[in-house]
N, C-alpha and C. Protein backbone atom coordinates (compact mmCIF):
# COMPACT_ATOMS: atom_id res chain seq x y z
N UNK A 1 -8.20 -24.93 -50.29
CA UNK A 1 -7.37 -23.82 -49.85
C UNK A 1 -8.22 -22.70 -49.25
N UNK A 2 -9.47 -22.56 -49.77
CA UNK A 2 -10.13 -21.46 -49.32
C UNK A 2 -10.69 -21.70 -47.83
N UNK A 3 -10.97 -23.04 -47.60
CA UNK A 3 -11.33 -23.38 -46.65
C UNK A 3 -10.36 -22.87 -45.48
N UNK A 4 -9.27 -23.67 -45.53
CA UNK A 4 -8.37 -23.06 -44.82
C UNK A 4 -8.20 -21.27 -44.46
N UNK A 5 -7.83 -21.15 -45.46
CA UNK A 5 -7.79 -19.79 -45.51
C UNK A 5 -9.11 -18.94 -44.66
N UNK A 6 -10.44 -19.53 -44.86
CA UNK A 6 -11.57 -19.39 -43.64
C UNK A 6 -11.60 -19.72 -42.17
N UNK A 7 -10.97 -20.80 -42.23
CA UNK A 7 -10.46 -20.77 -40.78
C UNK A 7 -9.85 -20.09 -40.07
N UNK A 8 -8.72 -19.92 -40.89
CA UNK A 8 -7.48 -19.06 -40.28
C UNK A 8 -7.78 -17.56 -40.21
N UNK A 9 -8.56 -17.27 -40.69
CA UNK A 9 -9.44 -15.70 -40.63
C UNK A 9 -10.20 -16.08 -39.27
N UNK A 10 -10.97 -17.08 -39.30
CA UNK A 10 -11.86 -17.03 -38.18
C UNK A 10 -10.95 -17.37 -36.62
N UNK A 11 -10.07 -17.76 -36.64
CA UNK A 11 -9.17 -17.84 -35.64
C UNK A 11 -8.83 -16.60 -35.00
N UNK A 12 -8.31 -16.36 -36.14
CA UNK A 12 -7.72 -14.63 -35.80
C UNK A 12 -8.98 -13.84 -35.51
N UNK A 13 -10.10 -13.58 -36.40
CA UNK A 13 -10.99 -12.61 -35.47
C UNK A 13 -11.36 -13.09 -34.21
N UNK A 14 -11.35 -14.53 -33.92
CA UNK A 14 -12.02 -15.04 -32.33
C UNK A 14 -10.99 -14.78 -31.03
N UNK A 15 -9.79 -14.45 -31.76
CA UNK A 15 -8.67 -13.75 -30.86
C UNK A 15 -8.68 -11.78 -30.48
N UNK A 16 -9.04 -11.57 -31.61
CA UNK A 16 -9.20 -10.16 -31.63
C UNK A 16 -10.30 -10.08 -30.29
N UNK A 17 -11.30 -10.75 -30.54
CA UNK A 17 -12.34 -10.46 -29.96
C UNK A 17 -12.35 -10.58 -28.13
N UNK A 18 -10.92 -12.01 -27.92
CA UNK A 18 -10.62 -11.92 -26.74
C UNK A 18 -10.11 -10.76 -25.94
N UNK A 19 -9.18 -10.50 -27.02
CA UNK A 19 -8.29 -9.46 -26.61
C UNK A 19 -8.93 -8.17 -26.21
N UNK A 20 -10.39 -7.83 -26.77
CA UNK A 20 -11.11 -6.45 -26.60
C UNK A 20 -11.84 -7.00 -25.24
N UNK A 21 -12.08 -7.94 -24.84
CA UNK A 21 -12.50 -8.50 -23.77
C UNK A 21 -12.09 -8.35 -22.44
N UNK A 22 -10.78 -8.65 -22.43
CA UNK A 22 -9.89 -8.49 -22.03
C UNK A 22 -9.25 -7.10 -21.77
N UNK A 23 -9.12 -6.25 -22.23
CA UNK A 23 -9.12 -4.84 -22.35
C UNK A 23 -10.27 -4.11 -21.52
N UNK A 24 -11.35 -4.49 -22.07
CA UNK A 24 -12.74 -4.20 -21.04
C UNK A 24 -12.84 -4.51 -19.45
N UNK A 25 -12.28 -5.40 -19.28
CA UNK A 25 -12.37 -6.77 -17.59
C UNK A 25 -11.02 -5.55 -17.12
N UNK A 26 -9.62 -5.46 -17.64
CA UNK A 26 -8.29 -4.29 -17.21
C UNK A 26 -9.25 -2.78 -17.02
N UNK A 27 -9.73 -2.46 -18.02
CA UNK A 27 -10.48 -0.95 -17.65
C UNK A 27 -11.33 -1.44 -16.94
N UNK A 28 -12.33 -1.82 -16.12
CA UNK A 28 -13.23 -2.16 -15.58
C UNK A 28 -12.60 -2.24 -13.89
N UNK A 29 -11.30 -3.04 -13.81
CA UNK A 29 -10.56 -3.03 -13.03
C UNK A 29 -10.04 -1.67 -12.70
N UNK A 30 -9.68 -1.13 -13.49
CA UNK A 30 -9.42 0.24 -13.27
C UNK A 30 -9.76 1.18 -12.65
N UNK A 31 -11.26 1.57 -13.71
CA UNK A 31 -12.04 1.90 -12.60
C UNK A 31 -12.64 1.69 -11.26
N UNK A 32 -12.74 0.64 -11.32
CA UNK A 32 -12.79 0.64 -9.70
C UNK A 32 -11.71 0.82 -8.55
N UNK A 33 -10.79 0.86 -9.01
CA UNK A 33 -9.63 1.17 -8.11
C UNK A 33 -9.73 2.78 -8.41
N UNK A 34 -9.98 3.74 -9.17
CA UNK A 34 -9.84 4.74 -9.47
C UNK A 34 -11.04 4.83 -8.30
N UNK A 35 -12.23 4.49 -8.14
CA UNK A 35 -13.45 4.61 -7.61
C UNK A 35 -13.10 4.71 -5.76
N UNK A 36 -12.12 3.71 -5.63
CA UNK A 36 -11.76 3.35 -4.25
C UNK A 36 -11.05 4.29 -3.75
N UNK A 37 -10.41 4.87 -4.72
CA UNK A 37 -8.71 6.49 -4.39
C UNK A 37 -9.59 7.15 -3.95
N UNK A 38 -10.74 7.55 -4.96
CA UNK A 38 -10.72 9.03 -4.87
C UNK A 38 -12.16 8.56 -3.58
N UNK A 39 -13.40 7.39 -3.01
CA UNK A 39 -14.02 7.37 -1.84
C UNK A 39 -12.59 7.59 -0.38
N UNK A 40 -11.56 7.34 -0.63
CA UNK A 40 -10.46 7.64 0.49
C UNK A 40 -9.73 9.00 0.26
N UNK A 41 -9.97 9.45 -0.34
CA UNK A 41 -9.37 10.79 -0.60
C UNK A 41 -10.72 11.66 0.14
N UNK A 42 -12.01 11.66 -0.37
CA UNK A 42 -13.44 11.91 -0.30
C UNK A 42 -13.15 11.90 1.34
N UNK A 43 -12.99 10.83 2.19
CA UNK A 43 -13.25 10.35 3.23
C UNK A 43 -11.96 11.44 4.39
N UNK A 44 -10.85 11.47 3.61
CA UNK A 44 -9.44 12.14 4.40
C UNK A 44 -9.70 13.45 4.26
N UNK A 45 -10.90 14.22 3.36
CA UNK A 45 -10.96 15.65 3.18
C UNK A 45 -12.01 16.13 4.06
N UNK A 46 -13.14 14.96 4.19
CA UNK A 46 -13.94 15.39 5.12
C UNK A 46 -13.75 15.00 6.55
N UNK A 47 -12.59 14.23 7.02
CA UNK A 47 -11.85 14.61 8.21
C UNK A 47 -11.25 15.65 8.50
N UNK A 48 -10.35 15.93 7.32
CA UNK A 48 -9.78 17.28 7.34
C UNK A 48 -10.49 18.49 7.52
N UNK A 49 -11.76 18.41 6.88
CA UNK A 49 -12.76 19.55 7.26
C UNK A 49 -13.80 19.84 8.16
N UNK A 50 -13.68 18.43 8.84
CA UNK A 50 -14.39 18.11 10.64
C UNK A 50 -13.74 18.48 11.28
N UNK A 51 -12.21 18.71 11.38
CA UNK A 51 -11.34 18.92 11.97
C UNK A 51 -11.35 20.32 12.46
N UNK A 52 -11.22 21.09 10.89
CA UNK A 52 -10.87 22.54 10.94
C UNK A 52 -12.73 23.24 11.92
N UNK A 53 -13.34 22.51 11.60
CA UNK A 53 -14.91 23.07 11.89
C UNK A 53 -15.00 22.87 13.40
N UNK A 54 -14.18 21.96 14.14
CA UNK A 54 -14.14 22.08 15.27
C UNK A 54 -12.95 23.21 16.09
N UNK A 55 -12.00 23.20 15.27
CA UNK A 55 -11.21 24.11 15.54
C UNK A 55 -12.08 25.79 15.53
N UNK A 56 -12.33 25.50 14.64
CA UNK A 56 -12.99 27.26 14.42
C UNK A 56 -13.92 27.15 15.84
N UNK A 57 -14.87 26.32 16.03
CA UNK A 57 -15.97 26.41 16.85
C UNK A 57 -15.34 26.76 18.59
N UNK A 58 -14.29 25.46 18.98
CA UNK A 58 -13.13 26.11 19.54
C UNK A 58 -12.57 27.46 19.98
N UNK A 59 -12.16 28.00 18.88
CA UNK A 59 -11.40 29.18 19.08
C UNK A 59 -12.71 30.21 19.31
N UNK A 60 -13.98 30.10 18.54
CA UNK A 60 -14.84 30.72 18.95
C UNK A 60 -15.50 30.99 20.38
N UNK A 61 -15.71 29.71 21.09
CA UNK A 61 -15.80 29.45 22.16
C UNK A 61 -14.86 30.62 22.87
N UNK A 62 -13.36 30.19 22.88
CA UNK A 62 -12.04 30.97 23.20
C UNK A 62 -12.71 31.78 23.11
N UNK A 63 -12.94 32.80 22.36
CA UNK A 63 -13.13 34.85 22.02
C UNK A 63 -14.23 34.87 22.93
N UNK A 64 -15.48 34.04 23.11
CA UNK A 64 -16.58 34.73 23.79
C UNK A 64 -16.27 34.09 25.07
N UNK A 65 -15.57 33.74 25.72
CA UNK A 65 -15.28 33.61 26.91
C UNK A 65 -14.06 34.58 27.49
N UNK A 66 -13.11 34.70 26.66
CA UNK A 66 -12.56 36.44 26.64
C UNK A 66 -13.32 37.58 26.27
N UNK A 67 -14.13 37.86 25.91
CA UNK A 67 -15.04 39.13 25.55
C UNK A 67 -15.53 39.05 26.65
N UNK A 68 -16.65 37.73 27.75
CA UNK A 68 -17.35 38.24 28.87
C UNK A 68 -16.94 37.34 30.17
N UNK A 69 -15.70 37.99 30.53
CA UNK A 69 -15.11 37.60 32.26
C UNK A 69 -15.88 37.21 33.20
């Protein structure tokens, strides 16, 4: 009986152990998709701020070509 009873313990922890495995490989996954958002977020802000830096440079242009006719 004890025997059994050793097995059936060892079953169950060799499942536990999948399961934290498994958990690790899902977060792991995770993060990297978390990793991928925020390099495209990273990537759409510094368009957004190439953008505005040409605009300013632009409008600058604009004023000193109105200041000297």
């Amino acid at each position: 009986m004890r025997r059994y009873t050793a097995i059936i313990i060892m079953l169950l922890l060799s499942g536990c152990g999948l399961d934290v495995a498994s958990s690790a490989a899902t977060g792991a996954a995770t993060k990297a998709e978390e990793i991928k958002q925020a390099e495209k977020t990273k990537e759409q802000f510094q368009q957004r701020l190439d953008a505005a830096n040409q605009a300013a440079q632009q409008q600058r242009q604009e004023m000193e070509k109105a200041a000297n006719p």
